[in-house]
PDB file of N, CA and C in Angstrom:
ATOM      1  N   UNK A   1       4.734 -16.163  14.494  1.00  0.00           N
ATOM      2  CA  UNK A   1       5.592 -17.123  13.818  1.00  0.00           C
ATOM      3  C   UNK A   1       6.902 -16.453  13.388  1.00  0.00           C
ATOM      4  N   UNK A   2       6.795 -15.215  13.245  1.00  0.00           N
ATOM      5  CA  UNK A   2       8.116 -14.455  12.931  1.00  0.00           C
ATOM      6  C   UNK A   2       9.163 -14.356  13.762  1.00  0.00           C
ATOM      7  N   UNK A   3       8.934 -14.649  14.896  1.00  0.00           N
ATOM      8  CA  UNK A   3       9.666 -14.050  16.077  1.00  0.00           C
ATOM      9  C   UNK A   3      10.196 -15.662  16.428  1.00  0.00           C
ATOM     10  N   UNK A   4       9.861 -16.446  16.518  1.00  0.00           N
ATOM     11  CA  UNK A   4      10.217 -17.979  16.521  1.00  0.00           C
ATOM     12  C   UNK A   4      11.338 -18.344  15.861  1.00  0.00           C
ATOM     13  N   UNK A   5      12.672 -17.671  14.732  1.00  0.00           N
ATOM     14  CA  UNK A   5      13.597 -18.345  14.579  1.00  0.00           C
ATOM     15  C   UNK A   5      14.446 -17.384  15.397  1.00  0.00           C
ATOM     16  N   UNK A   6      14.352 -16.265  16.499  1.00  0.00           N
ATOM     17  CA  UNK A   6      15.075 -15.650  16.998  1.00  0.00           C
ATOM     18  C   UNK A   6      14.946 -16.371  18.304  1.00  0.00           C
ATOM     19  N   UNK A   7      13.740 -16.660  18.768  1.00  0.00           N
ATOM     20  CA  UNK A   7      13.615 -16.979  20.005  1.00  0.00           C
ATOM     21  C   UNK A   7      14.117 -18.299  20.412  1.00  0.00           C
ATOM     22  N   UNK A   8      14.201 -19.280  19.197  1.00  0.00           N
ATOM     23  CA  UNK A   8      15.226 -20.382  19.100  1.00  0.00           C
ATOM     24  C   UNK A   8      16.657 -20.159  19.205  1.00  0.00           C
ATOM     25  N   UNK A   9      16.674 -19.402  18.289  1.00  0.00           N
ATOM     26  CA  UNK A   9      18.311 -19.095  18.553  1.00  0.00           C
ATOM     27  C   UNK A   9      18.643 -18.572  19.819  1.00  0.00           C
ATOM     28  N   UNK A  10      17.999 -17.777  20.927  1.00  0.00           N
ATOM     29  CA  UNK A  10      18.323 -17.241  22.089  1.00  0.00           C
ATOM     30  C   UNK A  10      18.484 -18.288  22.929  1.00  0.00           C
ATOM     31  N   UNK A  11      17.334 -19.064  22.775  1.00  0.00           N
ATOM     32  CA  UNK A  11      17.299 -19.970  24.040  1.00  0.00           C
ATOM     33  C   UNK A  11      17.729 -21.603  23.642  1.00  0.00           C
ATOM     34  N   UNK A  12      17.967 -21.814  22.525  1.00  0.00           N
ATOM     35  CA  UNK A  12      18.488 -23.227  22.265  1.00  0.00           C
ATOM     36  C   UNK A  12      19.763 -23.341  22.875  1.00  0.00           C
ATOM     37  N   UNK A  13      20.074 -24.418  24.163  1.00  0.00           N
ATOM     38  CA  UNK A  13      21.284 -24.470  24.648  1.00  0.00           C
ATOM     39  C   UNK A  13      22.512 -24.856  23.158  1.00  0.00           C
ATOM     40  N   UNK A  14      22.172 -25.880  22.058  1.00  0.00           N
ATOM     41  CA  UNK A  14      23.167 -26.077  21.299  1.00  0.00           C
ATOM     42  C   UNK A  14      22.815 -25.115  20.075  1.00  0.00           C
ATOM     43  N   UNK A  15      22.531 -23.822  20.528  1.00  0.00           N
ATOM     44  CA  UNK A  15      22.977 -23.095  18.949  1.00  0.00           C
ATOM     45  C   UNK A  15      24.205 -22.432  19.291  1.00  0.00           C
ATOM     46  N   UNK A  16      24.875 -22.199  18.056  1.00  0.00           N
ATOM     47  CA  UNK A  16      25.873 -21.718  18.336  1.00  0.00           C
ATOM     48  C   UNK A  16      26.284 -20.566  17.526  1.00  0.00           C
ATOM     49  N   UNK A  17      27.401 -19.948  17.803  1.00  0.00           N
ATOM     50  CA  UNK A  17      26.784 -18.230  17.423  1.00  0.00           C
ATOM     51  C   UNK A  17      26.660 -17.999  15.856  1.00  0.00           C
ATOM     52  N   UNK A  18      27.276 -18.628  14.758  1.00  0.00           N
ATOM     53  CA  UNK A  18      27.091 -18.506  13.593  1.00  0.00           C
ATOM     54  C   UNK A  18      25.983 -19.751  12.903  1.00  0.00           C
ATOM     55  N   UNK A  19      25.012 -19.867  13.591  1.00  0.00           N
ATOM     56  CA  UNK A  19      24.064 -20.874  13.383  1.00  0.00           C
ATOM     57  C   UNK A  19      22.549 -19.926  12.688  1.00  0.00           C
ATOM     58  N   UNK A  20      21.951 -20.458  11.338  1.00  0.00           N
ATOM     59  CA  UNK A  20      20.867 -19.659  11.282  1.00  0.00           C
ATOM     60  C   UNK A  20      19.368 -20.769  11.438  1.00  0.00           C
ATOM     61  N   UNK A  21      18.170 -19.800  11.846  1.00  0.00           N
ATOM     62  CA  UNK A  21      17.264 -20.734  12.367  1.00  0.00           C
ATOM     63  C   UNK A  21      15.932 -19.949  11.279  1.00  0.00           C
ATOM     64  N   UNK A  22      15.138 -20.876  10.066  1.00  0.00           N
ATOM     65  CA  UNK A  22      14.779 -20.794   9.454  1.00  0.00           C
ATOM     66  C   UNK A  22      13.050 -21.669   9.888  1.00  0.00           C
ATOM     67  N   UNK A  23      12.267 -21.086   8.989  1.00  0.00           N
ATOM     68  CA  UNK A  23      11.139 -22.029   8.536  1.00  0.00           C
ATOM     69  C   UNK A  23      11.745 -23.417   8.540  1.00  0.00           C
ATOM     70  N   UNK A  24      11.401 -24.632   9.379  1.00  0.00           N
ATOM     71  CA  UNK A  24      11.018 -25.854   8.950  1.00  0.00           C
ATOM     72  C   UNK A  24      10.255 -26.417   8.123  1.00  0.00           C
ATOM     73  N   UNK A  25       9.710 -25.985   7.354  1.00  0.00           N
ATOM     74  CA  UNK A  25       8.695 -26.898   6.972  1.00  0.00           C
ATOM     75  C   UNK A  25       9.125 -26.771   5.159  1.00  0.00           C
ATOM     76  N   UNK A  26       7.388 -27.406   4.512  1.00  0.00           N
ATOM     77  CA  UNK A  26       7.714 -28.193   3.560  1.00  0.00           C
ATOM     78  C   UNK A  26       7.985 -26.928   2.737  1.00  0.00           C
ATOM     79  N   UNK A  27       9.169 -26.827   1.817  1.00  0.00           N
ATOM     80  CA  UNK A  27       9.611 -25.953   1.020  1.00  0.00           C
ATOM     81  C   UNK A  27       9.890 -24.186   1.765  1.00  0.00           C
ATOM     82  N   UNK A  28      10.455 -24.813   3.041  1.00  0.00           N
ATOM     83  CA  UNK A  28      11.205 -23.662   4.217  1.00  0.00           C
ATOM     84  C   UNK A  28      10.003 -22.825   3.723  1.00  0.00           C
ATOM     85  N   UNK A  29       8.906 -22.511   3.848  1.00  0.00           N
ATOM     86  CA  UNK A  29       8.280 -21.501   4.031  1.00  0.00           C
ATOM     87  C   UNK A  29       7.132 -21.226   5.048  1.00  0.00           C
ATOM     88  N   UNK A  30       7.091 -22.317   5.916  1.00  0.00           N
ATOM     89  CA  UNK A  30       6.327 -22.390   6.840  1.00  0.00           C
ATOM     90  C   UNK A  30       6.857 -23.483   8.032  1.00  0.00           C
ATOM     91  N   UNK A  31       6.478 -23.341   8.984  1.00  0.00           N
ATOM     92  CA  UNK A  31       6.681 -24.701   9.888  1.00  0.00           C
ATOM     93  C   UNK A  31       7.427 -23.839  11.280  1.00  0.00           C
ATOM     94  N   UNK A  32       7.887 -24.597  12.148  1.00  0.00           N
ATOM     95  CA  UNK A  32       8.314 -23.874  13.757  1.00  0.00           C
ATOM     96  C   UNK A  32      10.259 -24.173  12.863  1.00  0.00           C
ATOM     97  N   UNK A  33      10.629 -23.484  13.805  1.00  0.00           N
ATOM     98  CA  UNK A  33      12.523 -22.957  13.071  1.00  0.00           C
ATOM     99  C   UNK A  33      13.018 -24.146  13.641  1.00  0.00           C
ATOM    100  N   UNK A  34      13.596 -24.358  12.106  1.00  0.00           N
ATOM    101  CA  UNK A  34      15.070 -25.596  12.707  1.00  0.00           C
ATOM    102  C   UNK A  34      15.959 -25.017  11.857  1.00  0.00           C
ATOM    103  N   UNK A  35      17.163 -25.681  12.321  1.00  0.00           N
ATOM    104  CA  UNK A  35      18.592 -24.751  11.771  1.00  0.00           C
ATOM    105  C   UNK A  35      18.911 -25.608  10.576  1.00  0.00           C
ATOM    106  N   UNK A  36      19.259 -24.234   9.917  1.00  0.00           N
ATOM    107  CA  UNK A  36      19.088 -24.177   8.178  1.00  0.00           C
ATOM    108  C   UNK A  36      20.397 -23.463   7.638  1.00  0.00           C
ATOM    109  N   UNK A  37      21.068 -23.696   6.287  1.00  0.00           N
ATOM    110  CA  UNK A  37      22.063 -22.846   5.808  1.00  0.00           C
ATOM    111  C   UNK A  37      21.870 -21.889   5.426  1.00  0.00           C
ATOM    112  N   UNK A  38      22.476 -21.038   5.364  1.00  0.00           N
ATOM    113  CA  UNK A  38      22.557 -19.436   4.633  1.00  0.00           C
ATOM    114  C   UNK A  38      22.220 -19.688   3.584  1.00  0.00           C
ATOM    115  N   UNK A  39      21.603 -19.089   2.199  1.00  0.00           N
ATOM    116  CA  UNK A  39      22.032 -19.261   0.869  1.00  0.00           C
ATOM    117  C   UNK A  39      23.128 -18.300   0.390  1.00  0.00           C
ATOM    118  N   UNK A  40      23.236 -18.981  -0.866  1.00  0.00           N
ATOM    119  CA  UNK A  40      24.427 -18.479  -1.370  1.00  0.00           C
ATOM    120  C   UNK A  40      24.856 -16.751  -1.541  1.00  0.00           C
ATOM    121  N   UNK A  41      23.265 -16.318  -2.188  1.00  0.00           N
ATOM    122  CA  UNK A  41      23.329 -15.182  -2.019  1.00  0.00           C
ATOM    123  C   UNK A  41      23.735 -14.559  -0.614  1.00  0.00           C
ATOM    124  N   UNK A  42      22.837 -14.586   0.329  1.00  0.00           N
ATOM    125  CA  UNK A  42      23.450 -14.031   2.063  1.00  0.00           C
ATOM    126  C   UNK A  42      24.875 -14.598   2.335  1.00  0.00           C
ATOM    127  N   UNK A  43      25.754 -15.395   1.965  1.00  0.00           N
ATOM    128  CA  UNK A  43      27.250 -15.179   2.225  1.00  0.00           C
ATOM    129  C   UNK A  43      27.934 -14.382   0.824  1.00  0.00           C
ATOM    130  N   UNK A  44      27.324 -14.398   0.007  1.00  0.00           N
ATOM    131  CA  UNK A  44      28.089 -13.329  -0.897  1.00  0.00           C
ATOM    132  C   UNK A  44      28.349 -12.034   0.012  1.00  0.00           C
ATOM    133  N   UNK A  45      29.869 -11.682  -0.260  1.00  0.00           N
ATOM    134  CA  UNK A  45      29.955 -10.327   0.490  1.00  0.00           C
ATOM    135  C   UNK A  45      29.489  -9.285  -0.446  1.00  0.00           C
ATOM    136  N   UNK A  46      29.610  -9.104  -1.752  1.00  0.00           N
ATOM    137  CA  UNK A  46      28.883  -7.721  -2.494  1.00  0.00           C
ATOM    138  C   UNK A  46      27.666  -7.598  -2.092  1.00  0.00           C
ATOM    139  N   UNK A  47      27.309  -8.341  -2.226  1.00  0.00           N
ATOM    140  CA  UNK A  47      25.510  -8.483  -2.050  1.00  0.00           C
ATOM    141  C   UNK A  47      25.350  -7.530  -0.396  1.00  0.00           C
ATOM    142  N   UNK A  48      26.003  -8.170   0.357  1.00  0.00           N
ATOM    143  CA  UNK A  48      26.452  -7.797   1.436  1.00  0.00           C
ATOM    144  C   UNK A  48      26.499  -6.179   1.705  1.00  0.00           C
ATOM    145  N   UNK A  49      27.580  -5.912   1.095  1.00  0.00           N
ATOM    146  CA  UNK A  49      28.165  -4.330   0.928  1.00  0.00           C
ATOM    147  C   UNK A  49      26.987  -3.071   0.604  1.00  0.00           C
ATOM    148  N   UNK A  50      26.132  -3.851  -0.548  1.00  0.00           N
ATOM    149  CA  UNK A  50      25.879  -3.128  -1.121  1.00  0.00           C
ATOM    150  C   UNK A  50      23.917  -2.663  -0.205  1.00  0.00           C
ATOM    151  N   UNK A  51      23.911  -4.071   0.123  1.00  0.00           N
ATOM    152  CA  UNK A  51      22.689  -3.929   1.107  1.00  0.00           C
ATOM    153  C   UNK A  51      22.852  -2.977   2.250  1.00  0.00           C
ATOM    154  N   UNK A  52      24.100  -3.221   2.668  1.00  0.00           N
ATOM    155  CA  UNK A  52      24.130  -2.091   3.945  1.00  0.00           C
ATOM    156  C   UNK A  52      24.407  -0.789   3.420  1.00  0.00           C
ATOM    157  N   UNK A  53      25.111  -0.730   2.237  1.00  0.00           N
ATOM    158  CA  UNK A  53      25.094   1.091   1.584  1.00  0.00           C
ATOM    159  C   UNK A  53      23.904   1.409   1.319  1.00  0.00           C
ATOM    160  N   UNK A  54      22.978   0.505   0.805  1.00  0.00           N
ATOM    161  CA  UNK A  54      21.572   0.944   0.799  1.00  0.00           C
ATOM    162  C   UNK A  54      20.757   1.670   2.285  1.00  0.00           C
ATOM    163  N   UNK A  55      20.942   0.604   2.987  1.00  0.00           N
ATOM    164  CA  UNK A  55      20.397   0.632   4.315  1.00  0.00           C
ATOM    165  C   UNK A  55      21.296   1.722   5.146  1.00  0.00           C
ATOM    166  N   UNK A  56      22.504   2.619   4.963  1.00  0.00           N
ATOM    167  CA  UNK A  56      22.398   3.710   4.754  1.00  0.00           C
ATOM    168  C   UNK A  56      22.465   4.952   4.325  1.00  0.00           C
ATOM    169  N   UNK A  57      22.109   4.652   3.295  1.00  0.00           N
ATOM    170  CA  UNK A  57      22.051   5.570   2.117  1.00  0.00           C
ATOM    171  C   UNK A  57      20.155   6.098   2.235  1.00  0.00           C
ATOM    172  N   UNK A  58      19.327   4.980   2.704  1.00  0.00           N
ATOM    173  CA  UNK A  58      17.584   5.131   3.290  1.00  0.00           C
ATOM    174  C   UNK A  58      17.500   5.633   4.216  1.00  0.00           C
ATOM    175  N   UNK A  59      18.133   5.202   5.227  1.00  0.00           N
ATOM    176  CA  UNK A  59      18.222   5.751   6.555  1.00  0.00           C
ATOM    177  C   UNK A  59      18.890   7.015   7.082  1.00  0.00           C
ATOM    178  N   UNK A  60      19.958   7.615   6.276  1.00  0.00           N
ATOM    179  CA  UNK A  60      20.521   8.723   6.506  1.00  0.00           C
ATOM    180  C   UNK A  60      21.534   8.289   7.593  1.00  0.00           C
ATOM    181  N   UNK A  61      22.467   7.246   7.646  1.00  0.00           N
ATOM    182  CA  UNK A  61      22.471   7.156   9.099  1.00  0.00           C
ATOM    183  C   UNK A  61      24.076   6.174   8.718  1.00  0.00           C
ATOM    184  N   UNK A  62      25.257   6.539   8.781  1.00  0.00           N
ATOM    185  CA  UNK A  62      26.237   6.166   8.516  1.00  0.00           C
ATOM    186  C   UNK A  62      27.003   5.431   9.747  1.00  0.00           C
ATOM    187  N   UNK A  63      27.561   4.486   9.777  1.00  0.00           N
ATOM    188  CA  UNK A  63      28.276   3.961  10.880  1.00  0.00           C
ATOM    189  C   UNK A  63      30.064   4.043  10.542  1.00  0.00           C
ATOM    190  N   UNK A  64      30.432   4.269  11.537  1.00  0.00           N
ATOM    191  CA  UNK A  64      32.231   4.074  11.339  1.00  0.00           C
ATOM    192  C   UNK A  64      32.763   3.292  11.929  1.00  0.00           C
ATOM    193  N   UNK A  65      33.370   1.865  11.994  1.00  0.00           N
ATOM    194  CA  UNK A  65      33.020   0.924  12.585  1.00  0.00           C
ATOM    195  C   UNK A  65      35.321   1.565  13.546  1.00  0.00           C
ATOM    196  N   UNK A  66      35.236   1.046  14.633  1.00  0.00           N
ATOM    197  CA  UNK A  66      36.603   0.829  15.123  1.00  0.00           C
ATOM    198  C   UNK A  66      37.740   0.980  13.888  1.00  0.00           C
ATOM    199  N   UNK A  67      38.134  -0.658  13.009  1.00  0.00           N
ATOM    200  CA  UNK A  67      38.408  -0.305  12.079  1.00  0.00           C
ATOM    201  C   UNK A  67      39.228   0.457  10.883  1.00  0.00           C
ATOM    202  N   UNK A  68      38.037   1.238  10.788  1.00  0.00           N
ATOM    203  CA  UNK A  68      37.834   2.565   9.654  1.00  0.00           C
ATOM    204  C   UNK A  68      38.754   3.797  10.185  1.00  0.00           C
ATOM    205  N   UNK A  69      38.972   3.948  11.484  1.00  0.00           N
ATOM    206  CA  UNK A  69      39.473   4.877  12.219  1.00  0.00           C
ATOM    207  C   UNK A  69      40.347   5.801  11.962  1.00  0.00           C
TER     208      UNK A  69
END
């Protein structure tokens, strides 16, 4: 069931690239993926920032994007 809002998004001819595909069901926590909004938190950009300094700050593993250059 985990792998089901990716595999929607790959192969649904009308998704489109900033589209997210969530739990359907009753109180989004179960059900086959239909397309759903972000919450508020996941478009916050701090929240954002600070998740990926985490992720590598755990990982040891720094990226330098084009950019940064």
């Amino acid at each position: 069931m985990g792998a089901l809002p990716l595999l929607r998004a790959a192969t649904d001819p009308q998704a489109r690239p900033a589209d997210f595909f969530g739990p359907g069901g009753l109180g989004h926590l179960h059900g086959l993926p239909d397309r759903d909004r972000f919450s508020r938190r996941a478009r916050d950009p701090r929240v954002g920032r600070a998740l990926w300094g985490t992720s590598e700050r755990l990982t040891d593993i720094t990226y330098r994007w084009a950019a940064e250059s």
